[in-house]
PDB file of N, CA and C in Angstrom:
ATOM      1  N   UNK A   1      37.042  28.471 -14.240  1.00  0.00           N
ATOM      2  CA  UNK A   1      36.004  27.674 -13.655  1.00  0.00           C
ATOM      3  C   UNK A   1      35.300  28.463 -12.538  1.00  0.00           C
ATOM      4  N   UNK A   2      36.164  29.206 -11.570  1.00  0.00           N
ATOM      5  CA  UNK A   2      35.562  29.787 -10.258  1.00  0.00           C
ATOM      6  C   UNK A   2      34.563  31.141 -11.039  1.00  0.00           C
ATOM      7  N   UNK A   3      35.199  31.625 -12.169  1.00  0.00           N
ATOM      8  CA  UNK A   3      34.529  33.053 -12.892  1.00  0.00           C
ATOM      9  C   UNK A   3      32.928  32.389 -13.320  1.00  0.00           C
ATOM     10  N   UNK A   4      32.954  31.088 -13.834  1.00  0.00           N
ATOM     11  CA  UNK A   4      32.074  30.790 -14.602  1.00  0.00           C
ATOM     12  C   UNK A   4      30.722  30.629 -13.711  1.00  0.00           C
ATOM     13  N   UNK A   5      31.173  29.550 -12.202  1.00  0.00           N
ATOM     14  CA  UNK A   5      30.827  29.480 -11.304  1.00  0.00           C
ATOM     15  C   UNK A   5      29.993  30.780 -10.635  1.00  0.00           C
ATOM     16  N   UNK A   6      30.638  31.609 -10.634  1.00  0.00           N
ATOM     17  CA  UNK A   6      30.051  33.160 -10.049  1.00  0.00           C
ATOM     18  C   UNK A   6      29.393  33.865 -10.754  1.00  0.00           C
ATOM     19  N   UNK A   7      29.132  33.747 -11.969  1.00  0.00           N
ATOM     20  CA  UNK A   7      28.335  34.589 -12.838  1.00  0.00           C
ATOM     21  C   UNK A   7      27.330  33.592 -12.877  1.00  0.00           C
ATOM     22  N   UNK A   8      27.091  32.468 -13.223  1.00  0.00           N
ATOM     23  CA  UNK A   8      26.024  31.763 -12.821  1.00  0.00           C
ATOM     24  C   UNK A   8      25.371  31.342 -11.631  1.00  0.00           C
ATOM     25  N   UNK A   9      26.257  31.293 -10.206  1.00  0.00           N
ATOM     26  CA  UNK A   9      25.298  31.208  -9.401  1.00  0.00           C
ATOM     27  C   UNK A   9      25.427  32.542  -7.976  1.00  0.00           C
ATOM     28  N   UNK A  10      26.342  33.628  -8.358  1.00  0.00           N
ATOM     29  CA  UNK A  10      26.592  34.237  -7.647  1.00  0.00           C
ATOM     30  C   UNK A  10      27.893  34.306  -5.989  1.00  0.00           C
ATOM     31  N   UNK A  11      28.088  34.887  -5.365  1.00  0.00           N
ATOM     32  CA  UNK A  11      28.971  34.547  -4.550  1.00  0.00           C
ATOM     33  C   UNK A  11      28.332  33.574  -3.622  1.00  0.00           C
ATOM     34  N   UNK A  12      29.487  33.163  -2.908  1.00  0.00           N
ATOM     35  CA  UNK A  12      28.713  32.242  -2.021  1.00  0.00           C
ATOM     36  C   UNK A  12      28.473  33.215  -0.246  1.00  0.00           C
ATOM     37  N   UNK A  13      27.071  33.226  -0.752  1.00  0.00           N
ATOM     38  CA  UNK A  13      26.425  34.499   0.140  1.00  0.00           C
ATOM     39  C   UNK A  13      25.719  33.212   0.896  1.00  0.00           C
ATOM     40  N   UNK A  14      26.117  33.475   2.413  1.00  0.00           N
ATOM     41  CA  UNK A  14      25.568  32.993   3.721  1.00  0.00           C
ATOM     42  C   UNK A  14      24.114  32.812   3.484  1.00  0.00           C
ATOM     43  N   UNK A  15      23.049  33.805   3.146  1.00  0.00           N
ATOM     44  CA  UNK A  15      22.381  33.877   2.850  1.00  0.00           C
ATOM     45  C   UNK A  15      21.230  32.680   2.311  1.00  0.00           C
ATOM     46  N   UNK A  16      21.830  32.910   0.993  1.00  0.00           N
ATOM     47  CA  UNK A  16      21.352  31.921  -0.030  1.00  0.00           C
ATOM     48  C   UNK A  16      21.614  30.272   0.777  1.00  0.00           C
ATOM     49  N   UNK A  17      22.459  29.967   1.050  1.00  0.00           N
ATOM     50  CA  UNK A  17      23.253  28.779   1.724  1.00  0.00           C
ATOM     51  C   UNK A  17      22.007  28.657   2.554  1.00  0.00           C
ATOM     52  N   UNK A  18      21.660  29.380   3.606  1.00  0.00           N
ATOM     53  CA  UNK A  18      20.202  29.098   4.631  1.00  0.00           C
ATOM     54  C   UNK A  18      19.020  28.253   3.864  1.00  0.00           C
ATOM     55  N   UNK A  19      18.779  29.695   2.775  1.00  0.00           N
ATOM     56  CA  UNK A  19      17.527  29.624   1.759  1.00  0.00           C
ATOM     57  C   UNK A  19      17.251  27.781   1.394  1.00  0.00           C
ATOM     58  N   UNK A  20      18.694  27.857   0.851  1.00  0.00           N
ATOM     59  CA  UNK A  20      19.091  26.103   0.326  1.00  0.00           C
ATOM     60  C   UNK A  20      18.486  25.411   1.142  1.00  0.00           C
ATOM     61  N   UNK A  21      19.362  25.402   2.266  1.00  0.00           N
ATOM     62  CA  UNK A  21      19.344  24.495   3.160  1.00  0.00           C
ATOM     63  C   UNK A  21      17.622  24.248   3.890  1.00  0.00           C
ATOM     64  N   UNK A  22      16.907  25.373   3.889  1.00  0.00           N
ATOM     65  CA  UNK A  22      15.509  25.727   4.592  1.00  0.00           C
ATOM     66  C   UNK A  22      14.781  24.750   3.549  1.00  0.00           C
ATOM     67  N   UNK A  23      14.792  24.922   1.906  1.00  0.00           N
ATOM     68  CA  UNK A  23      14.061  24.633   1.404  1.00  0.00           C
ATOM     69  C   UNK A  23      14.527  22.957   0.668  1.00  0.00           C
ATOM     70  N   UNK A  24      15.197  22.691   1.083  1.00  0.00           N
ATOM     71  CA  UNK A  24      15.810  21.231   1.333  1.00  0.00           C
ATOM     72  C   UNK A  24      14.858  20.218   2.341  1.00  0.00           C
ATOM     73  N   UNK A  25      15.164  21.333   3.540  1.00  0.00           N
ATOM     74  CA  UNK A  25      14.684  20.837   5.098  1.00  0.00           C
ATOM     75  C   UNK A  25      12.980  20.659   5.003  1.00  0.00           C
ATOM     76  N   UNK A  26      12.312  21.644   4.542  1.00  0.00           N
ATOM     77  CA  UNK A  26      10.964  21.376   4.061  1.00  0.00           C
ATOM     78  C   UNK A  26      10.247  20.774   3.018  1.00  0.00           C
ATOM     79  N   UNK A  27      11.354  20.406   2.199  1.00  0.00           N
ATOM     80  CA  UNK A  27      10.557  19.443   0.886  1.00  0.00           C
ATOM     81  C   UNK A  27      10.907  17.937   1.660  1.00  0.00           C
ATOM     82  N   UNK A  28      12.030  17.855   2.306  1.00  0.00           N
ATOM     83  CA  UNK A  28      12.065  16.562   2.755  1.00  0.00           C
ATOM     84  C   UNK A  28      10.647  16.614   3.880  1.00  0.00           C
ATOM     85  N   UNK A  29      10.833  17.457   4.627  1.00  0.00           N
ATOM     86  CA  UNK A  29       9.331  17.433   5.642  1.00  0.00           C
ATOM     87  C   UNK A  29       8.431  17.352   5.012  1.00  0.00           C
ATOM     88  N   UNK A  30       7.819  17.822   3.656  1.00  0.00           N
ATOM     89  CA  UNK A  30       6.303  17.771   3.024  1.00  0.00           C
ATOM     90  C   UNK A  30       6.146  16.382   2.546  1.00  0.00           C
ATOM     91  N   UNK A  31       7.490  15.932   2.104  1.00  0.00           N
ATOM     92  CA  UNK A  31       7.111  14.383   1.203  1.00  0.00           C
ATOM     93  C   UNK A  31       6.803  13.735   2.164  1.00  0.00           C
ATOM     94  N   UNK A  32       6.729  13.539   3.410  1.00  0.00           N
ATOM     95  CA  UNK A  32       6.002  12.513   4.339  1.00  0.00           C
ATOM     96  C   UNK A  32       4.604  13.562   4.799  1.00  0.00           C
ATOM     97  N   UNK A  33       4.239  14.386   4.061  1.00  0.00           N
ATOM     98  CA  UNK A  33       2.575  14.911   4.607  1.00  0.00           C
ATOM     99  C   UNK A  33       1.833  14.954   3.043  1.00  0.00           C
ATOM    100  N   UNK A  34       2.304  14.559   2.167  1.00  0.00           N
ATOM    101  CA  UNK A  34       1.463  14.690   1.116  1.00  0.00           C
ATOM    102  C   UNK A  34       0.997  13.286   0.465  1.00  0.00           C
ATOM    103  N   UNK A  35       0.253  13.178  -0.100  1.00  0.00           N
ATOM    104  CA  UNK A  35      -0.395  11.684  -0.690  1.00  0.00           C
ATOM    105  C   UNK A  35       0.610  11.663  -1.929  1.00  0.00           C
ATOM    106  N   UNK A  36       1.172  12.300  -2.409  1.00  0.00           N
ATOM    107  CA  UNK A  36       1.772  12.088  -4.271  1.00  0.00           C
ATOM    108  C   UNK A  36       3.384  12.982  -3.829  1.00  0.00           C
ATOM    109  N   UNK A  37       4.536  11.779  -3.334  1.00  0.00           N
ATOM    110  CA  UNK A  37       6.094  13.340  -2.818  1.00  0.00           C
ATOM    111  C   UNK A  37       6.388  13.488  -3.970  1.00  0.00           C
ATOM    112  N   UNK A  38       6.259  12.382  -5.505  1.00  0.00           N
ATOM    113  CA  UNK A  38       6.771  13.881  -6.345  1.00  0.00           C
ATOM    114  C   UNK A  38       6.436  14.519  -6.747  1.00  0.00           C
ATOM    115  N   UNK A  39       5.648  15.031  -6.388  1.00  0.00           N
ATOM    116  CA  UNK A  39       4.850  16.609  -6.681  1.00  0.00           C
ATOM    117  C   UNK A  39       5.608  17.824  -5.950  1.00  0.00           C
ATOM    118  N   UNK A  40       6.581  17.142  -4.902  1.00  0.00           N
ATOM    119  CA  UNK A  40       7.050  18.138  -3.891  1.00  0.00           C
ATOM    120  C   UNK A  40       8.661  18.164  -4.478  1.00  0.00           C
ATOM    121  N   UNK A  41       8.881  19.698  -4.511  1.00  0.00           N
ATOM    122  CA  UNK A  41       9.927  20.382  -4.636  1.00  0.00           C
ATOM    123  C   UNK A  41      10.425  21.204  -4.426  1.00  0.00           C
ATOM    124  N   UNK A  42      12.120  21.077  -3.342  1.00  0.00           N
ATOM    125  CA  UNK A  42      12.693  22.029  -2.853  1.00  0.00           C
ATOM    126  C   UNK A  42      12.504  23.207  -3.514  1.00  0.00           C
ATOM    127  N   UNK A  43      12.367  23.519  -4.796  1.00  0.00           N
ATOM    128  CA  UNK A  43      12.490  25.042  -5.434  1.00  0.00           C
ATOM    129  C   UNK A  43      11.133  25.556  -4.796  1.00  0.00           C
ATOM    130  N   UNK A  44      10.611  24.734  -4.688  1.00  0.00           N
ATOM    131  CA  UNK A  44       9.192  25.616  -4.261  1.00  0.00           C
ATOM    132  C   UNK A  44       8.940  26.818  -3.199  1.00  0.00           C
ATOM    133  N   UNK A  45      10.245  26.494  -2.070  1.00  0.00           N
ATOM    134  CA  UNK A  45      10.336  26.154  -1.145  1.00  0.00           C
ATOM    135  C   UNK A  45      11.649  27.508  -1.224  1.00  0.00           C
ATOM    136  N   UNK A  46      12.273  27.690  -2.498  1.00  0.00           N
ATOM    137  CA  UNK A  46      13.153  28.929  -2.618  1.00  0.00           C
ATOM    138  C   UNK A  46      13.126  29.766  -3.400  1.00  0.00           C
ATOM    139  N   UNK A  47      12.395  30.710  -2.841  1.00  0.00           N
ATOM    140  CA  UNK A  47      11.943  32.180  -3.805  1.00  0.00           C
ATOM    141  C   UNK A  47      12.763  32.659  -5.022  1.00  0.00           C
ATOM    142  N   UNK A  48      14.337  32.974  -4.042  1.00  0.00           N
ATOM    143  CA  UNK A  48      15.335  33.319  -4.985  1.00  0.00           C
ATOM    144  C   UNK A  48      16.278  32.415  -5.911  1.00  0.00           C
ATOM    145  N   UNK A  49      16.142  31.354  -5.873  1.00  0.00           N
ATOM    146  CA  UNK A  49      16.952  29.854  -7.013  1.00  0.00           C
ATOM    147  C   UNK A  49      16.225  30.165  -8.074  1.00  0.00           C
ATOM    148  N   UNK A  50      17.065  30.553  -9.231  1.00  0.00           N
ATOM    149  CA  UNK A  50      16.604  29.678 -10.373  1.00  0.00           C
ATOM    150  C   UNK A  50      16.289  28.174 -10.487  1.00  0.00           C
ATOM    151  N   UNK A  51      14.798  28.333 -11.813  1.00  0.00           N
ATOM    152  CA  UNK A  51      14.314  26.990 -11.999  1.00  0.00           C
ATOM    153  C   UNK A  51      15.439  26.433 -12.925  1.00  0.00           C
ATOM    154  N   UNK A  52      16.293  24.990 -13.150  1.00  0.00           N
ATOM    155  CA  UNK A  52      16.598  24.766 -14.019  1.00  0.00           C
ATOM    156  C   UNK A  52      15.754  24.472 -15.082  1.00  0.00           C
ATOM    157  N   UNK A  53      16.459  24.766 -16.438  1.00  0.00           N
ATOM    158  CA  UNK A  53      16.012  24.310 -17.749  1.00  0.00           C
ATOM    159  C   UNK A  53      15.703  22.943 -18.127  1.00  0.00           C
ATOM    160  N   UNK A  54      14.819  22.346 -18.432  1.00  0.00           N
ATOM    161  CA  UNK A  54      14.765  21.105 -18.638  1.00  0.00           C
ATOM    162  C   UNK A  54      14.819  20.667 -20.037  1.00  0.00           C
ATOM    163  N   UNK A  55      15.377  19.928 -21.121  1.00  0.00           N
ATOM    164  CA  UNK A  55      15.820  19.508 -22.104  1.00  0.00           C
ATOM    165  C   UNK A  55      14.268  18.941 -22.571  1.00  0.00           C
ATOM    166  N   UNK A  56      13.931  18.778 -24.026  1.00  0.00           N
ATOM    167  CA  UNK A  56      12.714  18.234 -24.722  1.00  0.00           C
ATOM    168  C   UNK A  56      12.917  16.589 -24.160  1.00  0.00           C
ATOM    169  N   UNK A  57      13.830  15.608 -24.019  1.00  0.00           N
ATOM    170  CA  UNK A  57      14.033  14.662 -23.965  1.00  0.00           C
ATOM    171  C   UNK A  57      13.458  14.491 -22.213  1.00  0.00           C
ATOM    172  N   UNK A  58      13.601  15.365 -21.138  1.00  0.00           N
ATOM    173  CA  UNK A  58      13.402  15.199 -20.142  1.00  0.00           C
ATOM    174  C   UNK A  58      12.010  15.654 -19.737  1.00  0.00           C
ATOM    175  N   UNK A  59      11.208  16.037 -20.515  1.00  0.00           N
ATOM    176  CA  UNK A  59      10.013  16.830 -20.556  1.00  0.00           C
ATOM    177  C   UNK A  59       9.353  15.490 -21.436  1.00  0.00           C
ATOM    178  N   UNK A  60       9.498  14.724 -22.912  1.00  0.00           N
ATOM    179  CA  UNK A  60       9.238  13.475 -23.316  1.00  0.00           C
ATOM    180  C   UNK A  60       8.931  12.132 -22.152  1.00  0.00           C
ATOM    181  N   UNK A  61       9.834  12.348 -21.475  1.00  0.00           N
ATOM    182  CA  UNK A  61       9.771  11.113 -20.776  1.00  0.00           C
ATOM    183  C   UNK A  61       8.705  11.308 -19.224  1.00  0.00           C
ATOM    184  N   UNK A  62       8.894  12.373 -19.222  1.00  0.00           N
ATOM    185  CA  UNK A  62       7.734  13.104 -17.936  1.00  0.00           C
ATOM    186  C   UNK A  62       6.791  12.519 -18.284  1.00  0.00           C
ATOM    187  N   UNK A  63       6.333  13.056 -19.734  1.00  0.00           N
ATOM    188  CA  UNK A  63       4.750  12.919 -20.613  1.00  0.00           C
ATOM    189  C   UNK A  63       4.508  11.739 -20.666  1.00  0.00           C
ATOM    190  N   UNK A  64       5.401  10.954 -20.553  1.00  0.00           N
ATOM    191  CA  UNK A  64       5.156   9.376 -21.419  1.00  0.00           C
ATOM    192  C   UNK A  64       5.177   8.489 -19.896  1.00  0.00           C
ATOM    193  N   UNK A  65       5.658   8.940 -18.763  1.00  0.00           N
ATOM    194  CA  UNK A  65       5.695   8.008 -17.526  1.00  0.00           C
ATOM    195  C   UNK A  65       4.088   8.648 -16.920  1.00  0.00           C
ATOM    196  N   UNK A  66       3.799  10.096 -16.789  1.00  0.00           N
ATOM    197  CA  UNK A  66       2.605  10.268 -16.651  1.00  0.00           C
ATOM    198  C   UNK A  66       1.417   9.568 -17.172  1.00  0.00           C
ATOM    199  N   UNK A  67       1.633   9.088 -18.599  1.00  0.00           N
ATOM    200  CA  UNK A  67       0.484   8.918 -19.487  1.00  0.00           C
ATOM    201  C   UNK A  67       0.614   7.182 -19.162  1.00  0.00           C
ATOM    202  N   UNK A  68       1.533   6.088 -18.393  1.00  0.00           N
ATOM    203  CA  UNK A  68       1.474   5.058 -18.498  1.00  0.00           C
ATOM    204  C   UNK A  68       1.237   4.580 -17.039  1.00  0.00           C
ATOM    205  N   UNK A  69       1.132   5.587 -16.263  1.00  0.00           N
ATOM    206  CA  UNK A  69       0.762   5.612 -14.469  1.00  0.00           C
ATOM    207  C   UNK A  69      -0.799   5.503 -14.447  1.00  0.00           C
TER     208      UNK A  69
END
């Protein structure tokens, strides 16, 4: 589990932990300055994170809550 853990997200570097935490701290700060918060996202906010993958079923239902807003 800990091997699987580390090849996918790397050690747990001080670093990255900031990055997190910074771009946490500013998506929560933007969603009270923007007219539309879910548009706002911590990844935005972290250069080095991978984007997760999103499944056809979770990308379907995006399309279909967009198209009924």
């Amino acid at each position: 589990m800990w091997r699987a853990f580390r090849k996918k997200r790397g050690s747990l570097f001080f670093g990255r932990r900031i990055e997190q935490g910074f771009g946490n701290w500013m998506a929560h700060y933007t969603m009270f300055k923007v007219k539309d918060p879910e548009s706002v996202s911590a990844l935005a906010y972290m250069p080095h994170e991978d984007v997760p993958e999103k499944s056809f079923e979770e990308e379907r239902m995006k399309a279909i809550r967009k198209k009924s807003a």
